[in-house]
PDB file of N, CA and C in Angstrom:
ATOM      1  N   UNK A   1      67.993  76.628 -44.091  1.00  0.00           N
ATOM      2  CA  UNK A   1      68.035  75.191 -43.960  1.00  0.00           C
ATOM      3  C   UNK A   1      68.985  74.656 -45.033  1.00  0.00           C
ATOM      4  N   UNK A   2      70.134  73.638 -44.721  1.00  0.00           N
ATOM      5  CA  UNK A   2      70.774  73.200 -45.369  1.00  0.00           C
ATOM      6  C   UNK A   2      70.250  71.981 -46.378  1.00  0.00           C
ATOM      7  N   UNK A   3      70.772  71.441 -47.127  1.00  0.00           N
ATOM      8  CA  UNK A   3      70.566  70.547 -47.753  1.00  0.00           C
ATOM      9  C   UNK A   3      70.161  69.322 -46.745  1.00  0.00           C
ATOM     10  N   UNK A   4      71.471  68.854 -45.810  1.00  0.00           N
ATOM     11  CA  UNK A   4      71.163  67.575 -45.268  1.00  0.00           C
ATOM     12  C   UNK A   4      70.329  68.220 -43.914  1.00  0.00           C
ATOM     13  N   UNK A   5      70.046  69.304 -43.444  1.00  0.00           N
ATOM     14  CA  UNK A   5      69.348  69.443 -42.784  1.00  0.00           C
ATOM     15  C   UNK A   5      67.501  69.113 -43.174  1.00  0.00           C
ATOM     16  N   UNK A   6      67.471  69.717 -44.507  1.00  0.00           N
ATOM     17  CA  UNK A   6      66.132  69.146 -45.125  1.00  0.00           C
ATOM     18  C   UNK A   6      66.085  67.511 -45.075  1.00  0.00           C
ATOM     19  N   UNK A   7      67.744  66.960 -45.162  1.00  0.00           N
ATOM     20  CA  UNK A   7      67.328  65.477 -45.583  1.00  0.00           C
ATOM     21  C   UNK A   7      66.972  64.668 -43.907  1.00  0.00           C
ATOM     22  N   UNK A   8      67.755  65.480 -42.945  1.00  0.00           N
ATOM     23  CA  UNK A   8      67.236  65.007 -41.820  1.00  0.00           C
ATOM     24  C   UNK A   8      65.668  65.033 -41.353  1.00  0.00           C
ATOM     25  N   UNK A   9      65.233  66.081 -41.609  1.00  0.00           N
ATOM     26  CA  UNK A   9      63.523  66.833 -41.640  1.00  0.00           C
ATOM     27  C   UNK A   9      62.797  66.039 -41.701  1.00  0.00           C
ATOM     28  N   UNK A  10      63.167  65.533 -43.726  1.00  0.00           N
ATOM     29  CA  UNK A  10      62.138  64.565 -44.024  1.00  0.00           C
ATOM     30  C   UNK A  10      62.217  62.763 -43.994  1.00  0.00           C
ATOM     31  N   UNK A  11      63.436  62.927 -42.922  1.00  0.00           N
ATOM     32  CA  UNK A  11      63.088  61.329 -42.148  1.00  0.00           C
ATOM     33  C   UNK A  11      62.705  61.620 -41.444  1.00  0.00           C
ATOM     34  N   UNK A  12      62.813  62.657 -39.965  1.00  0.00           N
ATOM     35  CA  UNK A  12      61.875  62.090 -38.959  1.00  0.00           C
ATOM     36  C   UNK A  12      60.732  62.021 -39.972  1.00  0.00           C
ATOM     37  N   UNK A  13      60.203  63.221 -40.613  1.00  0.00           N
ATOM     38  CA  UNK A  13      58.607  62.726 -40.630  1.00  0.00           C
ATOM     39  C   UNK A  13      58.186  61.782 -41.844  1.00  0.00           C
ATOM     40  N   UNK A  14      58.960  61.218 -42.128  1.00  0.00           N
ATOM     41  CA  UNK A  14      58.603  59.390 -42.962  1.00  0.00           C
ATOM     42  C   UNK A  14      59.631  58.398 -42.243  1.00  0.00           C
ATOM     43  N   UNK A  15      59.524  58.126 -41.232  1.00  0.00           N
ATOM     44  CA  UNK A  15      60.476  57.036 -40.644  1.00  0.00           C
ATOM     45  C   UNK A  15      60.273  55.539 -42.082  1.00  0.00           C
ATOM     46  N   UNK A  16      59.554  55.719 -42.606  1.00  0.00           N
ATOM     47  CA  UNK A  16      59.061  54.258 -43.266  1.00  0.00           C
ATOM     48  C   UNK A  16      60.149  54.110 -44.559  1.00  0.00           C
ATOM     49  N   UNK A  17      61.109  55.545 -44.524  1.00  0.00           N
ATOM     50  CA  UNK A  17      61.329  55.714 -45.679  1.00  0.00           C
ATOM     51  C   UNK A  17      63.005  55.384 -45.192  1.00  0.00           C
ATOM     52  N   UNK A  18      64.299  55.019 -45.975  1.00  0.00           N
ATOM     53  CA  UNK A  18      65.493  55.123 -45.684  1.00  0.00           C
ATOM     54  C   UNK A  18      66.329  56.380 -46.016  1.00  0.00           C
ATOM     55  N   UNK A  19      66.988  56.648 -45.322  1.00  0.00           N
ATOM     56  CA  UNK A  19      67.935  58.223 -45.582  1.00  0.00           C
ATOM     57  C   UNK A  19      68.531  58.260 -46.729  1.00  0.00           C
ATOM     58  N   UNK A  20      68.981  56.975 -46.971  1.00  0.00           N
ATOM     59  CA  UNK A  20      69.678  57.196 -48.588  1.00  0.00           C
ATOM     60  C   UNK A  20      68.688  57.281 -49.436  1.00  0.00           C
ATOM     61  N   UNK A  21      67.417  56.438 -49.536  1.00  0.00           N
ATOM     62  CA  UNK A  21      66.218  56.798 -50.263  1.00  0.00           C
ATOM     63  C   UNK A  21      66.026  58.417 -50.323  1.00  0.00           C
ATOM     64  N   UNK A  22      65.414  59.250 -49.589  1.00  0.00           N
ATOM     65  CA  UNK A  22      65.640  60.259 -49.125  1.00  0.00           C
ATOM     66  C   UNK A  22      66.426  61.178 -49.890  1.00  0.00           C
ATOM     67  N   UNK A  23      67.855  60.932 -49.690  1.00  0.00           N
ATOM     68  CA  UNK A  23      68.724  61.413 -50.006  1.00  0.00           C
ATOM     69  C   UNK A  23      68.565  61.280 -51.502  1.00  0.00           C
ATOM     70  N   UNK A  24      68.569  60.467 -52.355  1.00  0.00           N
ATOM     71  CA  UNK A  24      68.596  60.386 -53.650  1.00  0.00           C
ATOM     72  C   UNK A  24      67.369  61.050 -54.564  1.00  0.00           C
ATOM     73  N   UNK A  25      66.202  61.318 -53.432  1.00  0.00           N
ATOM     74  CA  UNK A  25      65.129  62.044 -54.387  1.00  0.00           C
ATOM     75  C   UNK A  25      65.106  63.533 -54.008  1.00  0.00           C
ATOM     76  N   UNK A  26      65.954  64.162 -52.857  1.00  0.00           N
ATOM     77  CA  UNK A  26      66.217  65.234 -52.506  1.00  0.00           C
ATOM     78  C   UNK A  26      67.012  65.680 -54.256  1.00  0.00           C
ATOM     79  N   UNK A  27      68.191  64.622 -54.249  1.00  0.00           N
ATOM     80  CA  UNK A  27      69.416  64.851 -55.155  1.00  0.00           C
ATOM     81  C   UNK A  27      68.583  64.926 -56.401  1.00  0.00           C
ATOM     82  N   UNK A  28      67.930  64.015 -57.052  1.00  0.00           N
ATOM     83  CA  UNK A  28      67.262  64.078 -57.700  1.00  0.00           C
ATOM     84  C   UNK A  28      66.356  64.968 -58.592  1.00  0.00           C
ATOM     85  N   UNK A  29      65.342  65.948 -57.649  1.00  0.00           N
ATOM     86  CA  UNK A  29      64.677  67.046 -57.890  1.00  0.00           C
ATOM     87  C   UNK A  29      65.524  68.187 -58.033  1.00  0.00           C
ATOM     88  N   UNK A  30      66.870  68.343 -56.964  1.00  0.00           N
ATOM     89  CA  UNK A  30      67.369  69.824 -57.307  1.00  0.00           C
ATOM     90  C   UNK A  30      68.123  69.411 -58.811  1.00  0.00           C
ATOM     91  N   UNK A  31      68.393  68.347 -59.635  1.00  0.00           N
ATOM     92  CA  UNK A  31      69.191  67.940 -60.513  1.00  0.00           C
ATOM     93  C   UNK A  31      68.213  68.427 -61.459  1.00  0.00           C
ATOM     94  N   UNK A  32      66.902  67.630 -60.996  1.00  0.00           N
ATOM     95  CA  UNK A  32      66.007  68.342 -62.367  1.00  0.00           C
ATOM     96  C   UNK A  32      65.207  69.723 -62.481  1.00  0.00           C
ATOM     97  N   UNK A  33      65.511  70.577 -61.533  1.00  0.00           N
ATOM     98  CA  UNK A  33      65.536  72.131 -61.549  1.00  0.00           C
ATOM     99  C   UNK A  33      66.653  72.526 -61.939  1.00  0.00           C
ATOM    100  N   UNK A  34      67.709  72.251 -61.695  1.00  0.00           N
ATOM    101  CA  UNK A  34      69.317  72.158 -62.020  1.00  0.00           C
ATOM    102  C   UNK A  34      69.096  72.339 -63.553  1.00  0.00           C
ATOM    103  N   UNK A  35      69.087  71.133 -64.075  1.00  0.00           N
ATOM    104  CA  UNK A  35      69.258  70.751 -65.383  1.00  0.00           C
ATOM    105  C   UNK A  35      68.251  71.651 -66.739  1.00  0.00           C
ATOM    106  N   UNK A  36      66.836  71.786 -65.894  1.00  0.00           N
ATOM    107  CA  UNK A  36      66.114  72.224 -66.877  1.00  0.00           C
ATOM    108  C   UNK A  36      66.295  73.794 -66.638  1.00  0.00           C
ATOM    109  N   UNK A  37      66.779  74.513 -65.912  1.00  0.00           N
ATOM    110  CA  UNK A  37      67.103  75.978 -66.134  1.00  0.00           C
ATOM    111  C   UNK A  37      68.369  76.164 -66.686  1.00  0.00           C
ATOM    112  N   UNK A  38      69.059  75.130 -66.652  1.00  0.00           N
ATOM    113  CA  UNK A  38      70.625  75.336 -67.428  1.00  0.00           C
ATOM    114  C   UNK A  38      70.109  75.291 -69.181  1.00  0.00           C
ATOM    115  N   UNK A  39      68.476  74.633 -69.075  1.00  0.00           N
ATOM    116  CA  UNK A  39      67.724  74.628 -70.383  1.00  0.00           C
ATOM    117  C   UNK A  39      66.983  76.021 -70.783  1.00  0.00           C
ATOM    118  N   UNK A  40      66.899  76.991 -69.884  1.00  0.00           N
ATOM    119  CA  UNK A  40      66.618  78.119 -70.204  1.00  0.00           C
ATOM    120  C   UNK A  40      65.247  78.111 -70.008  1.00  0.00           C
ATOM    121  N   UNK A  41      64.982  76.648 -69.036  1.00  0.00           N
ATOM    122  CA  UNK A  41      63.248  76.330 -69.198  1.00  0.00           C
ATOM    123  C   UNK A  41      62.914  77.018 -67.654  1.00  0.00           C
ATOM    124  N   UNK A  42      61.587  77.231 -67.619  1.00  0.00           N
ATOM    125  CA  UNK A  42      60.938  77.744 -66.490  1.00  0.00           C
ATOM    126  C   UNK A  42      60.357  76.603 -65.714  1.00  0.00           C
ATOM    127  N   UNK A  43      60.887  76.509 -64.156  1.00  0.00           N
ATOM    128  CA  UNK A  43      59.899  75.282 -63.347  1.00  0.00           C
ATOM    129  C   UNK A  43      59.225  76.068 -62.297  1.00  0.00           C
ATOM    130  N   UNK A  44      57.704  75.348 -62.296  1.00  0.00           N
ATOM    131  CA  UNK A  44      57.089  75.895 -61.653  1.00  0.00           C
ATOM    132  C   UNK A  44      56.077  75.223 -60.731  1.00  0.00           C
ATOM    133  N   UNK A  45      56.347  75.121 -59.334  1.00  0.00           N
ATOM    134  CA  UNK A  45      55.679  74.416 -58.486  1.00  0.00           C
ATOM    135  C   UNK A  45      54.945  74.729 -57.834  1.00  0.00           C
ATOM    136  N   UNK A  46      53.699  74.279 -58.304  1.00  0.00           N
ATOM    137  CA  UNK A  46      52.236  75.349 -58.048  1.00  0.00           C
ATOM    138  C   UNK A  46      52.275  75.477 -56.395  1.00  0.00           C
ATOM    139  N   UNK A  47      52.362  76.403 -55.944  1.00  0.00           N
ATOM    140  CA  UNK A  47      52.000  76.465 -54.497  1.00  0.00           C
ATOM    141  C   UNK A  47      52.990  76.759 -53.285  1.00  0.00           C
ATOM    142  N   UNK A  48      54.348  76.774 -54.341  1.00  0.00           N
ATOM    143  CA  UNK A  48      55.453  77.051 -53.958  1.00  0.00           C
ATOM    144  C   UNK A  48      56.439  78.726 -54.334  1.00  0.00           C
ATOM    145  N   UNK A  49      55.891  78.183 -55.900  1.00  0.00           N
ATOM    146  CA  UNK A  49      56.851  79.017 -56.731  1.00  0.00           C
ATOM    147  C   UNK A  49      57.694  78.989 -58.186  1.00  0.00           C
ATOM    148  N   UNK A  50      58.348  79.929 -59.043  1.00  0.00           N
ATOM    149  CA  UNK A  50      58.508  79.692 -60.199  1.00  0.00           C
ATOM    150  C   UNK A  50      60.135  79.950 -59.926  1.00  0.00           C
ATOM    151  N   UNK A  51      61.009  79.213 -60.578  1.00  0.00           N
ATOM    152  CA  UNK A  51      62.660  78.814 -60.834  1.00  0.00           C
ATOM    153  C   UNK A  51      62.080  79.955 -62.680  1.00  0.00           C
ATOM    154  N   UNK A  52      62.851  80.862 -62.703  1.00  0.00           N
ATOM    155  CA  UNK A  52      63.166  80.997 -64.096  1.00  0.00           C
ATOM    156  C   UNK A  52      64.704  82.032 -64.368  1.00  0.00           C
ATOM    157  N   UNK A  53      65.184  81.909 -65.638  1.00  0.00           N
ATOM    158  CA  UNK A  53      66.277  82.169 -65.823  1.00  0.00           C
ATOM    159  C   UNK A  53      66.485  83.913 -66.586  1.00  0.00           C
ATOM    160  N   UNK A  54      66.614  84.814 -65.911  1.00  0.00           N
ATOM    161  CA  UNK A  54      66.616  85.950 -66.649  1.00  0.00           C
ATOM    162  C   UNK A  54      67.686  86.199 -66.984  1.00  0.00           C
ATOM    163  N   UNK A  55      68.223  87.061 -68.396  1.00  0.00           N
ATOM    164  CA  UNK A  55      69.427  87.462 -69.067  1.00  0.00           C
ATOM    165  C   UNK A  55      69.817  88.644 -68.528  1.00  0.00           C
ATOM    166  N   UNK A  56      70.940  89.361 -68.316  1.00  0.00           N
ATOM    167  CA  UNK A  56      71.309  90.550 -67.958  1.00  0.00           C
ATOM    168  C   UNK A  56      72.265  90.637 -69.420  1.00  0.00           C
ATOM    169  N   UNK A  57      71.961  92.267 -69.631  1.00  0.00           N
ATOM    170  CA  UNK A  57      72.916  92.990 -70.714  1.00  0.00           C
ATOM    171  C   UNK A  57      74.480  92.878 -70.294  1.00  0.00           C
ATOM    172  N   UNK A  58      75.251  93.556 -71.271  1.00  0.00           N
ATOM    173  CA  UNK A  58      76.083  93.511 -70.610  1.00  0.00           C
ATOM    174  C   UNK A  58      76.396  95.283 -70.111  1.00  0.00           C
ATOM    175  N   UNK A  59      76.893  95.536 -69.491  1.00  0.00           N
ATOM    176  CA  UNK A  59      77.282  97.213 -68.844  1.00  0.00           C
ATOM    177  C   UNK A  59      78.227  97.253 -68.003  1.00  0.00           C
ATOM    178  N   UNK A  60      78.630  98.814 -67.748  1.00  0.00           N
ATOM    179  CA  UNK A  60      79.904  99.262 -67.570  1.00  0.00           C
ATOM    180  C   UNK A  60      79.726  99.196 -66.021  1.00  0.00           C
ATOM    181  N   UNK A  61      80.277  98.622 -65.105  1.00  0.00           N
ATOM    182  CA  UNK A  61      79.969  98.846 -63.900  1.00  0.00           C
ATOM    183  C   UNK A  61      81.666  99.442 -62.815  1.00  0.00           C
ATOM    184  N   UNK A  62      81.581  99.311 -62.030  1.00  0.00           N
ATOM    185  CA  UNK A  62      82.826  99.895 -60.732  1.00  0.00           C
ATOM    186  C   UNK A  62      83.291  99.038 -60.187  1.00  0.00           C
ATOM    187  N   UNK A  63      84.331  99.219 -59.774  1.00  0.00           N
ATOM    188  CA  UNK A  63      85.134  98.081 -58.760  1.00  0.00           C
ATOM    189  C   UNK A  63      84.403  98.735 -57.728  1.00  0.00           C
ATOM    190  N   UNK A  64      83.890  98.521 -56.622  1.00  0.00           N
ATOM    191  CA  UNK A  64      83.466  98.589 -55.542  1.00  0.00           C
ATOM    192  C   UNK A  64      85.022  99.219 -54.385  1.00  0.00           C
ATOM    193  N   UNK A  65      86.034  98.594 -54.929  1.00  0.00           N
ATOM    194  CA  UNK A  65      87.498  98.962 -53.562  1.00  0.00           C
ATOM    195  C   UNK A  65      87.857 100.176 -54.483  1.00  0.00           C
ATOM    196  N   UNK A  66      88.285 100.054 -55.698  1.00  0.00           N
ATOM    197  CA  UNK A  66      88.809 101.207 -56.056  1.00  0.00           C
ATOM    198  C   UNK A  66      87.722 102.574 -57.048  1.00  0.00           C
ATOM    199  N   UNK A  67      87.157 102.179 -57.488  1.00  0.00           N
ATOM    200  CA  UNK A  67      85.899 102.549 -58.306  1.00  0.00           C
ATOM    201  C   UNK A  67      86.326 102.365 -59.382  1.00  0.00           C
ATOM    202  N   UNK A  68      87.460 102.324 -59.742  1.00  0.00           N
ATOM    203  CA  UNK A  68      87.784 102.258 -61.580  1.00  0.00           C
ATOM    204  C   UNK A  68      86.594 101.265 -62.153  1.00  0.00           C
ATOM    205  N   UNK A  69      86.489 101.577 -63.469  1.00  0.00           N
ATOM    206  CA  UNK A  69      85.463 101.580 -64.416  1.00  0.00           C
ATOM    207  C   UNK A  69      85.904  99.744 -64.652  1.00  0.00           C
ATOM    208  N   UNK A  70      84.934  99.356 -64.797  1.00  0.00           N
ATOM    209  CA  UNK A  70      84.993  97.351 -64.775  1.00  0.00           C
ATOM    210  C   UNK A  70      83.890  97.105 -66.242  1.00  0.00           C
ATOM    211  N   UNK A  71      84.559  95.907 -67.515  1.00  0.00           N
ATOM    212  CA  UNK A  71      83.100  95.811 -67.632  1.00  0.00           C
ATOM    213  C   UNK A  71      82.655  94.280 -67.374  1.00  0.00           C
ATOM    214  N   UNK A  72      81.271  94.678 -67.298  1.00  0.00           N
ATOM    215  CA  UNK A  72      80.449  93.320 -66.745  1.00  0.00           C
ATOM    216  C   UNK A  72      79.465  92.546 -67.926  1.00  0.00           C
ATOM    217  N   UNK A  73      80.431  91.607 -68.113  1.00  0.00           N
ATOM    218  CA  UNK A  73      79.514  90.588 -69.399  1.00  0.00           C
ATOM    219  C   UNK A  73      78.323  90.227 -69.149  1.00  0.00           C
ATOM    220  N   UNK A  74      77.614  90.175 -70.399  1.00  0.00           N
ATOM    221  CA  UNK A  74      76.054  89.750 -70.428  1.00  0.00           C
ATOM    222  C   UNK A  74      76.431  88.369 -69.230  1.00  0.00           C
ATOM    223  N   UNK A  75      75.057  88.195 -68.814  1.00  0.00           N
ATOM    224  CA  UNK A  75      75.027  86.774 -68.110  1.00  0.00           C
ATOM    225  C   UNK A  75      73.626  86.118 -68.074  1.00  0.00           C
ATOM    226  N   UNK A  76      73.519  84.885 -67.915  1.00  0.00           N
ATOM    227  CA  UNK A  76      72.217  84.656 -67.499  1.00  0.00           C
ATOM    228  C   UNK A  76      72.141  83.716 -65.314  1.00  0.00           C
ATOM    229  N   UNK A  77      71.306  84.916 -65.093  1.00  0.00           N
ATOM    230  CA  UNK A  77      70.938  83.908 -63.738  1.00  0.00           C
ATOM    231  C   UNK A  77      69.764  83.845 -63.392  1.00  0.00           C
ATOM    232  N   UNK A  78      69.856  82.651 -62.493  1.00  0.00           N
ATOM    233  CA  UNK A  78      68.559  81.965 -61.958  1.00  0.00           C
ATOM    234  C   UNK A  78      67.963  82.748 -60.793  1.00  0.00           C
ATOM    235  N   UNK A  79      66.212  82.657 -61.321  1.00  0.00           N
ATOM    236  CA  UNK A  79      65.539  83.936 -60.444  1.00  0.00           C
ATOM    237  C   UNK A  79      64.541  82.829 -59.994  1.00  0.00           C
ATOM    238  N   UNK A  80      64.091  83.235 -58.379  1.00  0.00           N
ATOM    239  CA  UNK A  80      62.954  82.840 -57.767  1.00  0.00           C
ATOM    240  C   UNK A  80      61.606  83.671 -57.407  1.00  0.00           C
ATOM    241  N   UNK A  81      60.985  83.279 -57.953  1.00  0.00           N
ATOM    242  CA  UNK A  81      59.592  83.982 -57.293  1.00  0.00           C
ATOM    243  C   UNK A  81      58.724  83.262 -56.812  1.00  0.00           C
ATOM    244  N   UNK A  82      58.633  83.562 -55.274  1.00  0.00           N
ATOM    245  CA  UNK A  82      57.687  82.914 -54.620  1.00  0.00           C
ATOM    246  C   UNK A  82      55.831  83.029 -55.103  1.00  0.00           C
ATOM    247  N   UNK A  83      55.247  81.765 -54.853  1.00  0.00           N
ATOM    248  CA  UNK A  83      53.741  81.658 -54.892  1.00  0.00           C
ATOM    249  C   UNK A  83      52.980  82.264 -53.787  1.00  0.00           C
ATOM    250  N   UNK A  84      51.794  82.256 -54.470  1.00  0.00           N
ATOM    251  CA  UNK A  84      50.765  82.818 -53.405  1.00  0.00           C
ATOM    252  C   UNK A  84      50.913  82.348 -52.451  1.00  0.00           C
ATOM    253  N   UNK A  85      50.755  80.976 -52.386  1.00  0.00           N
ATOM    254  CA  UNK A  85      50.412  80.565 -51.076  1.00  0.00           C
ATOM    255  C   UNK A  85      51.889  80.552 -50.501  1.00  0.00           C
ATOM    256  N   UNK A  86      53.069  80.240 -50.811  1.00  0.00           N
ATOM    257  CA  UNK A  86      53.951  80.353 -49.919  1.00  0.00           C
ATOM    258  C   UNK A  86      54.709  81.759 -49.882  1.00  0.00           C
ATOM    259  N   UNK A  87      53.682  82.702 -50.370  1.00  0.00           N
ATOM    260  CA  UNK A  87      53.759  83.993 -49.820  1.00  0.00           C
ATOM    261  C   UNK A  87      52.882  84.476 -48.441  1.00  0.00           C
ATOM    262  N   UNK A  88      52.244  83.496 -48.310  1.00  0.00           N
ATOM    263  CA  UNK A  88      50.837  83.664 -47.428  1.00  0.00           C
ATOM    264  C   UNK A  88      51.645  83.000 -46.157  1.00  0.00           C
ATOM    265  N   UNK A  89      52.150  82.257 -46.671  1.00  0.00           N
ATOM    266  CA  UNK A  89      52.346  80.713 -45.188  1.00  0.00           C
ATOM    267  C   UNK A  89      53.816  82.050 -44.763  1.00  0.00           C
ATOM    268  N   UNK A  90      54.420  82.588 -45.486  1.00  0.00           N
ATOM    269  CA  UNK A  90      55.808  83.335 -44.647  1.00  0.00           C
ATOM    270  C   UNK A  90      55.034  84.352 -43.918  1.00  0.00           C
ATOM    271  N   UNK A  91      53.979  85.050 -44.381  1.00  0.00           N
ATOM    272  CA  UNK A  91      53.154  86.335 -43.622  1.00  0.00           C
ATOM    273  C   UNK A  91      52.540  86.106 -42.313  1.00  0.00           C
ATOM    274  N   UNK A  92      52.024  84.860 -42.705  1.00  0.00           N
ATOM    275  CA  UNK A  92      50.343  84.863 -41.707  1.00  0.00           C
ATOM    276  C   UNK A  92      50.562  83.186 -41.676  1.00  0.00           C
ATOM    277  N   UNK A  93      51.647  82.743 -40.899  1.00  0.00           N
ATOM    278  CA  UNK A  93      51.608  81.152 -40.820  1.00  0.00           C
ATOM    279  C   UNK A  93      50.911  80.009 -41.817  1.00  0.00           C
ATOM    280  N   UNK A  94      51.633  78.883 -40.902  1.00  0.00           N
ATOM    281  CA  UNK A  94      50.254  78.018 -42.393  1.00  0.00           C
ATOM    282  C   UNK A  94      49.094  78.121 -42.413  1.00  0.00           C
ATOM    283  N   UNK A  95      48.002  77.444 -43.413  1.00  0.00           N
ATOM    284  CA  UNK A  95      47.136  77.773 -43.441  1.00  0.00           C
ATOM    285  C   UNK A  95      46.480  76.596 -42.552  1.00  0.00           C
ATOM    286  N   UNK A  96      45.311  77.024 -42.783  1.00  0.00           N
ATOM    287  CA  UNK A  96      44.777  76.177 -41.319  1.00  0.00           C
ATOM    288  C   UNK A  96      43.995  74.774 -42.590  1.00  0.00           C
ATOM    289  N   UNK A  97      44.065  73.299 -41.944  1.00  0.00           N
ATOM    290  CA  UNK A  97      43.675  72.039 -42.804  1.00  0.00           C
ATOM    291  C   UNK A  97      42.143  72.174 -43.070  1.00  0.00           C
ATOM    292  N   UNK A  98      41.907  72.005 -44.338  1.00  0.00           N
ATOM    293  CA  UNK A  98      40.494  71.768 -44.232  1.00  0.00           C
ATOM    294  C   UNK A  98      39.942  71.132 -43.589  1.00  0.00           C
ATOM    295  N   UNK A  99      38.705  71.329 -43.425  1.00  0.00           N
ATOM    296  CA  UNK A  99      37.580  70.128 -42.158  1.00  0.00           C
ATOM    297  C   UNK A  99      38.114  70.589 -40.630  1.00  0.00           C
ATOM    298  N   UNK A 100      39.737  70.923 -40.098  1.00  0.00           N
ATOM    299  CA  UNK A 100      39.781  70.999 -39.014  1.00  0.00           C
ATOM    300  C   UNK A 100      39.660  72.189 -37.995  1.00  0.00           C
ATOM    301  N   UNK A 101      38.580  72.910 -38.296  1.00  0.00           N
ATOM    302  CA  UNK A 101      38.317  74.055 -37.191  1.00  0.00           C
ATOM    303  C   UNK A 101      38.094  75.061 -37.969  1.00  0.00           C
ATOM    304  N   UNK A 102      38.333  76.335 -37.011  1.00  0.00           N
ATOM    305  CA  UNK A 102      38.069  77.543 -37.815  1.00  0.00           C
ATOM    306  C   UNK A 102      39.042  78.265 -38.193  1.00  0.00           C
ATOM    307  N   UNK A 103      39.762  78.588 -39.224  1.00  0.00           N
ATOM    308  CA  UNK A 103      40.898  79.316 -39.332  1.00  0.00           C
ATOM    309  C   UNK A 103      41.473  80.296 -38.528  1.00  0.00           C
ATOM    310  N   UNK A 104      43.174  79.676 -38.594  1.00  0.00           N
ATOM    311  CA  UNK A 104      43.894  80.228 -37.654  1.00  0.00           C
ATOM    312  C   UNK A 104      44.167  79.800 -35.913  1.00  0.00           C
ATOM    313  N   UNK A 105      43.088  78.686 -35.881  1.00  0.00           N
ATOM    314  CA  UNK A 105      42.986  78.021 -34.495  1.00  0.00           C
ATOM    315  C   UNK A 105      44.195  77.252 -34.621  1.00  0.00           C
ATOM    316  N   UNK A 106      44.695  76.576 -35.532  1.00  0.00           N
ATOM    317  CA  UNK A 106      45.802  75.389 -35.977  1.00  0.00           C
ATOM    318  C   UNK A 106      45.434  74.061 -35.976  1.00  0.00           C
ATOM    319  N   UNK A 107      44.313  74.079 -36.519  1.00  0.00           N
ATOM    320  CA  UNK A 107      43.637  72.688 -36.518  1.00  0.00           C
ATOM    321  C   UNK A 107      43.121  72.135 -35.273  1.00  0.00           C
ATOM    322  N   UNK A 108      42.655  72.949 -34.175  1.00  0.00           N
ATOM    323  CA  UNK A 108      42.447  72.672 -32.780  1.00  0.00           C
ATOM    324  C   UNK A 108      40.749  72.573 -32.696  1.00  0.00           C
TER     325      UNK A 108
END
């Protein structure tokens, strides 16, 4: 899913809301995951998942076309690890709403 594809998503389902509204708190949140891992800080959205920033050494690695010997500077990049539950919802669909039925029916 693309960016403005998410921003299309979440108008249909808030018509109450405007696209540029929308649009600016989409922009917004990736700015402040953006910003605070460029801080070396960890974000973590319970139920989703953790944004954190791991360091790599630096080491001798290959050109892949020719193999000659390359070296590869320390770096730091941004790592995702998914949450329980949206480890659960990719396996075994969403979960079923409280109060509405018996799990796995889909709220029926």
């Amino acid at each position: 899913m693309t960016r403005s594809e998410l921003i299309a998503e979440l108008a249909t389902a808030n018509p109450h809301l405007r696209v540029a509204d929308i649009e600016t708190i989409v922009s917004t949140i990736f700015d402040g995951i953006s910003e605070a891992l460029a801080r070396g800080e960890r974000v973590e959205l319970r139920g989703f998942g953790a944004f954190v920033v791991k360091h790599r050494d630096a080491r001798a690695g290959r050109n892949p076309r020719t193999g000659d010997p390359v070296e590869v500077h320390e770096k730091s990049v941004p790592f995702f690890k998914a949450g329980k539950e949206l480890r659960e919802r990719v396996n075994h669909g969403p979960p079923a709403r409280a109060g509405a039925g018996a799990v796995g029916t889909g709220g029926v």
